[in-house]
Structure formats: structure tokens, C-alpha cells
N, C-alpha and C. Protein backbone atom coordinates (compact mmCIF):
# COMPACT_ATOMS: atom_id res chain seq x y z
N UNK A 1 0.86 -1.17 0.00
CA UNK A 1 0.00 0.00 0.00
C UNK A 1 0.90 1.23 0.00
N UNK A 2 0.67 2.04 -1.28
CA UNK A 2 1.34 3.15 -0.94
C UNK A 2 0.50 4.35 -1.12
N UNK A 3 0.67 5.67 -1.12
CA UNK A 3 0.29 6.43 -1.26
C UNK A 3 0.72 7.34 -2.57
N UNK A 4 -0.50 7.65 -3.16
CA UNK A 4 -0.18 8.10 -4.38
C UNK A 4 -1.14 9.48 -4.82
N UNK A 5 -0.86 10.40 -5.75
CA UNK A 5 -1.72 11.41 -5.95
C UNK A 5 -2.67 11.56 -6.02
N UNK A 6 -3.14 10.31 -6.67
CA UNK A 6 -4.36 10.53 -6.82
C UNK A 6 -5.31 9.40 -5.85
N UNK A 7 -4.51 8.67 -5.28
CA UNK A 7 -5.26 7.61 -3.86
C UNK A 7 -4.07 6.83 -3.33
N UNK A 8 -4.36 5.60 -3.31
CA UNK A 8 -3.44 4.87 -2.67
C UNK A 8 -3.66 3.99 -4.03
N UNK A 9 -2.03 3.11 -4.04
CA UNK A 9 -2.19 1.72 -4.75
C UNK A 9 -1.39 0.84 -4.24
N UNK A 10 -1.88 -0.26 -4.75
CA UNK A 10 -1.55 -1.40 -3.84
C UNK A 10 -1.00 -2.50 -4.45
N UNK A 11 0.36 -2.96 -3.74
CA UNK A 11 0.90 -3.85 -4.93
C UNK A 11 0.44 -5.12 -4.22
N UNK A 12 1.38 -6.46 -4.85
CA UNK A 12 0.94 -7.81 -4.69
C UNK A 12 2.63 -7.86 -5.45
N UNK A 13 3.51 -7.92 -3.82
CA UNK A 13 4.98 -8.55 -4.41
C UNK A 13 5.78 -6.74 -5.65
N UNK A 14 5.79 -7.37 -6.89
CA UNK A 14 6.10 -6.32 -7.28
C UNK A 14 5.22 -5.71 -8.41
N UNK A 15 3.84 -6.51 -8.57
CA UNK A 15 3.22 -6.31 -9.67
C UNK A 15 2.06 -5.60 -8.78
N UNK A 16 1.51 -4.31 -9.22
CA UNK A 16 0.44 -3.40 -9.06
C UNK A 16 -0.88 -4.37 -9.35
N UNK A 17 -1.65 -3.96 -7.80
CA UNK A 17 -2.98 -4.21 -7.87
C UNK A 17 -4.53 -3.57 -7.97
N UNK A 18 -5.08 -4.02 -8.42
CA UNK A 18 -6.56 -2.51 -8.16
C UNK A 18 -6.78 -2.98 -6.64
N UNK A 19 -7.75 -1.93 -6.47
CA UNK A 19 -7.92 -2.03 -4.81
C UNK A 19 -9.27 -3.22 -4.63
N UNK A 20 -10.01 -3.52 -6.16
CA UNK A 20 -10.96 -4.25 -5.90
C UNK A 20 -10.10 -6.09 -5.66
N UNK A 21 -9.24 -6.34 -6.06
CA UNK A 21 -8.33 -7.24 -5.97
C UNK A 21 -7.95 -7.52 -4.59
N UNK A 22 -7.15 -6.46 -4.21
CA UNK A 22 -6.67 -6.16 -2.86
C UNK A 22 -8.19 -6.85 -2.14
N UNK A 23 -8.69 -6.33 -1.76
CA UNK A 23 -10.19 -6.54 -1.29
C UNK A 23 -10.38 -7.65 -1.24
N UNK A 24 -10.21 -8.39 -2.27
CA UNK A 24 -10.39 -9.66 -2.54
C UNK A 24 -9.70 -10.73 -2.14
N UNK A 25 -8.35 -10.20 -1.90
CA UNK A 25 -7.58 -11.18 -1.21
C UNK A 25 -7.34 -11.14 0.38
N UNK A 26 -7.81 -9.73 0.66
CA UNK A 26 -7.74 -9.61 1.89
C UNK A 26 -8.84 -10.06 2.63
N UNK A 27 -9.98 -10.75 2.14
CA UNK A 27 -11.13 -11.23 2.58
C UNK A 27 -11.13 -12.44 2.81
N UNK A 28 -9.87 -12.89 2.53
CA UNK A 28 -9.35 -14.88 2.90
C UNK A 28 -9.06 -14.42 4.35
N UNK A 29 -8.81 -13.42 5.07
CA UNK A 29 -8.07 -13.51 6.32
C UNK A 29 -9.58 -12.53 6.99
N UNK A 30 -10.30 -13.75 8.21
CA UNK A 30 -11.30 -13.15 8.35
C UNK A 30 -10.72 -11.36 9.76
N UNK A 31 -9.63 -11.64 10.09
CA UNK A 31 -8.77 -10.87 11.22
C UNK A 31 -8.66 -8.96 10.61
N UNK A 32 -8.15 -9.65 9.30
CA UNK A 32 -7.47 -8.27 8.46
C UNK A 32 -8.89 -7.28 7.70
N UNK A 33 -10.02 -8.74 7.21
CA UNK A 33 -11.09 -7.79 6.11
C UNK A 33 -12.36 -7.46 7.61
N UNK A 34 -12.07 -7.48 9.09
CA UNK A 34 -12.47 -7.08 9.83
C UNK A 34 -12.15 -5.11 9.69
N UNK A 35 -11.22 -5.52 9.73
CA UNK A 35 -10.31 -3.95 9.75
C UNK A 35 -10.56 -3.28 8.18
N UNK A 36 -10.69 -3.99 7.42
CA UNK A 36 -11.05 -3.41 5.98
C UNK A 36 -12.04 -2.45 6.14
N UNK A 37 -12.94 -3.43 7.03
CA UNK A 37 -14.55 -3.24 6.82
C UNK A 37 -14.81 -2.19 7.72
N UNK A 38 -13.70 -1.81 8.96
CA UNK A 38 -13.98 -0.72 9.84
C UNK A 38 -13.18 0.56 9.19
N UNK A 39 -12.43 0.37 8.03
CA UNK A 39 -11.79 1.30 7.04
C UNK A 39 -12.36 2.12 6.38
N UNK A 40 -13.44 1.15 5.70
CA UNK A 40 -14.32 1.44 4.64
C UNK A 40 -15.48 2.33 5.60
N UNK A 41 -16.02 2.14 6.69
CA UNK A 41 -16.73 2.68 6.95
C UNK A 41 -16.35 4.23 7.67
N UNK A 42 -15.34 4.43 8.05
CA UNK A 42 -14.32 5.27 8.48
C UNK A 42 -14.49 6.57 7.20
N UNK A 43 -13.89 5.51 6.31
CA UNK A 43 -13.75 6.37 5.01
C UNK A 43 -15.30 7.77 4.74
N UNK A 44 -16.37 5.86 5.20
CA UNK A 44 -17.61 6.95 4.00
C UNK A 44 -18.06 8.09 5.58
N UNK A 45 -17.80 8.18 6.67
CA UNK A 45 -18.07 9.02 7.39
C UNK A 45 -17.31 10.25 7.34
N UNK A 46 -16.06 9.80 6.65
CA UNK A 46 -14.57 11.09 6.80
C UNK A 46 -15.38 11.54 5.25
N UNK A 47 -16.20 10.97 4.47
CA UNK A 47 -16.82 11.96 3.35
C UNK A 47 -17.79 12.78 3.59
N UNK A 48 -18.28 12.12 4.28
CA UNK A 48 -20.56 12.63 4.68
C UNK A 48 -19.56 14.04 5.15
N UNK A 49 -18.80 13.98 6.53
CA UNK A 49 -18.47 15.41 7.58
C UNK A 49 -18.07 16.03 6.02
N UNK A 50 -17.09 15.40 5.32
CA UNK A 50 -16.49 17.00 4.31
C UNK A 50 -17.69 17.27 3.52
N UNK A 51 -18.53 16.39 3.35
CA UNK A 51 -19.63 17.02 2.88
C UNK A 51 -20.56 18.20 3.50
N UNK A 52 -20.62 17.72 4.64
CA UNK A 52 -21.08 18.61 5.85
C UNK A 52 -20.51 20.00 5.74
N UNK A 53 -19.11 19.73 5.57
CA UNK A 53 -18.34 20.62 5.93
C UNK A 53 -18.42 22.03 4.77
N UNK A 54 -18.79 21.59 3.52
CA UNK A 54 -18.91 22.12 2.44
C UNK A 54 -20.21 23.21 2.88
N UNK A 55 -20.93 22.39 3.12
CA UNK A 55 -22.48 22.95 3.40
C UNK A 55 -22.37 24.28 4.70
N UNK A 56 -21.35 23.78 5.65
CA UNK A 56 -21.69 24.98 6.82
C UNK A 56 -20.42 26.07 6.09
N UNK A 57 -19.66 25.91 5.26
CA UNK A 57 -18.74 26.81 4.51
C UNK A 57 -19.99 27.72 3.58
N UNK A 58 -20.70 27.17 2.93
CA UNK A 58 -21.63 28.01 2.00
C UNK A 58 -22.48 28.69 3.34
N UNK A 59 -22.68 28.44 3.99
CA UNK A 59 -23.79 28.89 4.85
C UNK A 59 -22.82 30.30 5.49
N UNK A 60 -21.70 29.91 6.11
CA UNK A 60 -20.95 30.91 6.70
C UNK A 60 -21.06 31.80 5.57
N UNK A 61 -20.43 31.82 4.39
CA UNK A 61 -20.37 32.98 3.51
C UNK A 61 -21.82 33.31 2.80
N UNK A 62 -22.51 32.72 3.05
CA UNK A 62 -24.15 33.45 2.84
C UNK A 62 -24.73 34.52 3.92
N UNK A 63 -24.01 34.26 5.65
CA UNK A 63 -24.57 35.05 6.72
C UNK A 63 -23.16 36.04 6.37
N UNK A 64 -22.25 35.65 5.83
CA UNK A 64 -21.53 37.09 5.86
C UNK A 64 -22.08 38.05 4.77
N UNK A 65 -22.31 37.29 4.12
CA UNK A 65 -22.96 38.43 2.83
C UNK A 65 -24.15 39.24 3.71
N UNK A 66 -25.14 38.57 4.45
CA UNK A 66 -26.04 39.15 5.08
C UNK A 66 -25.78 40.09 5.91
N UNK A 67 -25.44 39.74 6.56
CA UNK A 67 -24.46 40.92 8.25
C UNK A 67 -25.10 39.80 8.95
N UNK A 68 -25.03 38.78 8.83
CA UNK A 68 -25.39 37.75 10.33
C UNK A 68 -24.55 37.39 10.73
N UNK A 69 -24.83 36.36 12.09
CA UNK A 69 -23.72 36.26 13.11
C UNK A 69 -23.21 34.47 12.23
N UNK A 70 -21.80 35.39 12.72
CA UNK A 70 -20.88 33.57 12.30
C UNK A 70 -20.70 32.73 13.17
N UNK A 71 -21.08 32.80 14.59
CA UNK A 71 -20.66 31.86 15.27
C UNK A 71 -21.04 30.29 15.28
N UNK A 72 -22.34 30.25 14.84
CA UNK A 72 -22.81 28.22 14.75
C UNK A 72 -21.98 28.29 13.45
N UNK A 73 -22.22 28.57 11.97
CA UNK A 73 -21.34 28.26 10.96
C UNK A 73 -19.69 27.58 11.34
N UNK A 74 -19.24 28.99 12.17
CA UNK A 74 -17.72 28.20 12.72
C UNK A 74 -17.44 27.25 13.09
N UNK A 75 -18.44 27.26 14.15
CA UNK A 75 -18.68 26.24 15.00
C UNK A 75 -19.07 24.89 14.07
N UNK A 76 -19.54 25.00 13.05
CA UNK A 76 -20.07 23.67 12.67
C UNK A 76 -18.91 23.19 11.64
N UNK A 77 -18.65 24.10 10.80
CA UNK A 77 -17.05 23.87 10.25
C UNK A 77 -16.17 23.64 10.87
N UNK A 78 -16.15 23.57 11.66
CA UNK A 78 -14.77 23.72 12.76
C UNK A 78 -14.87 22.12 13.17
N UNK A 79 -16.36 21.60 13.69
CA UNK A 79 -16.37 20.56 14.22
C UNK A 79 -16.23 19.48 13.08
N UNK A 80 -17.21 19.35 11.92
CA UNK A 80 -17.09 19.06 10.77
C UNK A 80 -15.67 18.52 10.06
N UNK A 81 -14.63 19.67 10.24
CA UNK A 81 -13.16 19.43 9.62
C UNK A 81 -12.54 18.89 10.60
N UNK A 82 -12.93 18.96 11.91
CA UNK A 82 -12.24 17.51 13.04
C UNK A 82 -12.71 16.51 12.89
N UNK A 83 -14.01 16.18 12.27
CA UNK A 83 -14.67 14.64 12.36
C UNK A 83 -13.76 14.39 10.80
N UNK A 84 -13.96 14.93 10.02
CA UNK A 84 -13.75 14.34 8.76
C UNK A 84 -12.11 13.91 8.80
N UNK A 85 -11.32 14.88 9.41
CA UNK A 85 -10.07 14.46 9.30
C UNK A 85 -9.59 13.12 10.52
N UNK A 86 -10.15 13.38 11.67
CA UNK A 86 -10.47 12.39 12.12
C UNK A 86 -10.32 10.94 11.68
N UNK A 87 -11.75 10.86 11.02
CA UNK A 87 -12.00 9.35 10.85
C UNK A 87 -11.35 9.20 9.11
N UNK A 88 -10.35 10.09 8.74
CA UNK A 88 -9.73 9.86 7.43
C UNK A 88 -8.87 9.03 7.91
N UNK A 89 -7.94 9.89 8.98
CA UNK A 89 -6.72 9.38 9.63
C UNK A 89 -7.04 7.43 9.76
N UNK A 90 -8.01 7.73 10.52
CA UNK A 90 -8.13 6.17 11.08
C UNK A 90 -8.69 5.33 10.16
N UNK A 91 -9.17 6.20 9.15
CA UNK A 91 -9.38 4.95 7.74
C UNK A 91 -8.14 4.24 7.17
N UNK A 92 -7.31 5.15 7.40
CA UNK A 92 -5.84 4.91 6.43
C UNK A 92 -4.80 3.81 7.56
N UNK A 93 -5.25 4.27 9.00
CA UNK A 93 -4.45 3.35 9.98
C UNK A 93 -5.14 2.05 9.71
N UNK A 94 -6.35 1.55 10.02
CA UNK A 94 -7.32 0.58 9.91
C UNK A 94 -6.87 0.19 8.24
N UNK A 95 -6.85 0.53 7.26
CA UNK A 95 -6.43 -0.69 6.22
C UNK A 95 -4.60 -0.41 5.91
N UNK A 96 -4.05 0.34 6.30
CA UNK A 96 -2.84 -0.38 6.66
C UNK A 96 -2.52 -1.52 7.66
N UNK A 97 -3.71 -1.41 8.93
CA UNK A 97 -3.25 -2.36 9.90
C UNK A 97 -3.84 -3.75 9.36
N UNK A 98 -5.14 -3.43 8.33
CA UNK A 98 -5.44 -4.91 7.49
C UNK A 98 -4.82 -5.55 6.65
N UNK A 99 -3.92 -4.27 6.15
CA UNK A 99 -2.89 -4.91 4.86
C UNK A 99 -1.91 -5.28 6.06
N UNK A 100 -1.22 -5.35 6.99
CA UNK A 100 -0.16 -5.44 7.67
C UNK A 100 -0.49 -6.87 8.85
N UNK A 101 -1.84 -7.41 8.75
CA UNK A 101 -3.06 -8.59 9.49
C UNK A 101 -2.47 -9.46 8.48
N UNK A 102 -2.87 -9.02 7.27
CA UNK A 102 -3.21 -9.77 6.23
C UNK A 102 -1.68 -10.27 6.02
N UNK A 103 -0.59 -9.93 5.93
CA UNK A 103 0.63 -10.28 5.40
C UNK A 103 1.13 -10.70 6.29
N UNK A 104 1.19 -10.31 7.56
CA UNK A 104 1.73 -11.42 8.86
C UNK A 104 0.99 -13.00 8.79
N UNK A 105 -0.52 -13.11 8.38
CA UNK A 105 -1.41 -14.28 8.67
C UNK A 105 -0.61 -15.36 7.45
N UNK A 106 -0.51 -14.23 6.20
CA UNK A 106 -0.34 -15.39 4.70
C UNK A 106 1.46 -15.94 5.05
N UNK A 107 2.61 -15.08 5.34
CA UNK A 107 3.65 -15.23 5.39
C UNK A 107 4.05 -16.69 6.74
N UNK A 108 3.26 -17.30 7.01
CA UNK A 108 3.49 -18.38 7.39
C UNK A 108 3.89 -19.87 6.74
N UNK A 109 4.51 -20.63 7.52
CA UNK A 109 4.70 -21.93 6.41
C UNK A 109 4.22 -22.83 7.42
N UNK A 110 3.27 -23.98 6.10
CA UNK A 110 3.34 -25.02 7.27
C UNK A 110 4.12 -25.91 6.35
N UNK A 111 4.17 -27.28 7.46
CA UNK A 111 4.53 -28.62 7.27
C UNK A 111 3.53 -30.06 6.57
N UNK A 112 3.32 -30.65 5.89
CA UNK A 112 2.34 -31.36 5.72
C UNK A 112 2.73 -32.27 4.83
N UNK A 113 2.39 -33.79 4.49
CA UNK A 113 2.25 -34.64 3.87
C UNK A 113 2.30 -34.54 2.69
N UNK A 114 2.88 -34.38 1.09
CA UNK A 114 2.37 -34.69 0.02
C UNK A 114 3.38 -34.97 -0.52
N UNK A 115 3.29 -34.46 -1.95
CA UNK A 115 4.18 -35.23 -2.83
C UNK A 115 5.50 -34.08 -3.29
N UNK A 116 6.63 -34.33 -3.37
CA UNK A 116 8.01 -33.99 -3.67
C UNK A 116 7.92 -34.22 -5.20
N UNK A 117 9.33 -33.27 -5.57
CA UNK A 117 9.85 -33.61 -6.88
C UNK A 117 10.49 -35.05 -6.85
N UNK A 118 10.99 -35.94 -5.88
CA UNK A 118 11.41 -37.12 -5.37
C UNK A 118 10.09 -38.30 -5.11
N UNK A 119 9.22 -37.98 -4.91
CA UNK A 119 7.96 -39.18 -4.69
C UNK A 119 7.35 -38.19 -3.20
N UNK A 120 6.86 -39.09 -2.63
CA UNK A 120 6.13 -37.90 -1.35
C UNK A 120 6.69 -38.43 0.04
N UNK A 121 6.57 -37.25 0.94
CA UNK A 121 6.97 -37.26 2.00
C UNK A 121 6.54 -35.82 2.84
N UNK A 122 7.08 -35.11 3.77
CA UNK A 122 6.76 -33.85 4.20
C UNK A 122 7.27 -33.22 3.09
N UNK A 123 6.39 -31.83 3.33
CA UNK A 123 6.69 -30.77 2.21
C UNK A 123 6.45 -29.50 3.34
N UNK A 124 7.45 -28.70 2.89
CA UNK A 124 7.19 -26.94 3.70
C UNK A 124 6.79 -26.26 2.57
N UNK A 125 5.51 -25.88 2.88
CA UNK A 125 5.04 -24.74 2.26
C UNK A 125 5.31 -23.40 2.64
N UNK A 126 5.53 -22.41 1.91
CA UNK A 126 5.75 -20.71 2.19
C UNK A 126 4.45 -20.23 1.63
């Protein structure tokens, strides 16, 4: 997962992935697409507030045009650009900490029964 201009992208080793992929693989590990899923929802709340936030910005510069008082406008922008940045932050911690679930869970090896380039016996998987 990196960060990029225009979002994040996400590789797989050294070959670039879409994020619907990502998603997809991160949903084998029920630990990591827990944290996806508290990402994703993170996300669409860090949008609704900047949406919010848009709305008490037009409103402030509609009561200034008027001669009205700015103080709820501030007040609601103010609170607005703490929620949204807020729960951005913790969108971006929450699917790094799923991409970082997810790659500790897969990077294991086991031991098990099958067949060798030699006939069969134990085999370590990575």
C-alpha cells in the first residue's frame, strides 16, 4: 500500500494491484477484512463530515454576505473538519493495519504430507 496522488495503490509482491483485488484477497483472512470493513466505513463518514463541511462553509459565507452572526457556521465547520479528518486518519491506519493482518497471517509456512519432486513425503510450504 502506498500512497499516491491521486489515492493509494496497492501492490501484490512487485506487480500493481486494483484495490478491488486487494479486497479480494484480503477477505481470505477473516482478522485483516475485519479492519477493511472498519476502514471502509471510516472512510464513508470522513466523506458525509467534508460534505457537511462544504455545506456549513456556504452557509458561513451566505450570513456574511447578510451581516449575520458567524458563530454556529464556525462552529459547525470547525467541528465538521475535526470529524472528517479524524475518521480519514483512522481509515488509512485501519487498512494499513489490514494490509499489515493480512501479510503477517499469509507469510506463514506449514509442514504437511504430500508429494516432492522425489515421490512424497513432508513438504514446507511458504
Amino acid at each position: 500500500m502506498f500512497p499516491g496522488f491521486f489515492g493509494v495503490k496497492y501492490y501484490q509482491d512487485d506487480r500493481k494491484i486494483s484495490t478491488k483485488e486487494a479486497k479480494t484477497l484480503i477477505k481470505a483472512d477473516q482478522e485483516a477484512y475485519k479492519l477493511w470493513k472498519k476502514a471502509d466505513q471510516h472512510n464513508m463518514i470522513s466523506g458525509l463530515s467534508s460534505v457537511a463541511l462544504i455545506g456549513f462553509v456556504g452557509w458561513s459565507l451566505y450570513r456574511a454576505e447578510n451581516g449575520g452572526s458567524q458563530l454556529i457556521p464556525v462552529i459547525g465547520y470547525t467541528a465538521t473538519l475535526g470529524i472528517s479528518l479524524g475518521f480519514g486518519i483512522s481509515a488509512n491506519n485501519s487498512k494499513r493495519d489490514a494490509i499489515l493482518k493480512y501479510n503477517k497471517n499469509v507469510d506463514t509456512a506449514t509442514l504437511n504430507l504430500g508429494t516432492t519432486a522425489n515421490g512424497a513425503g513432508l513438504v514446507l510450504s511458504f
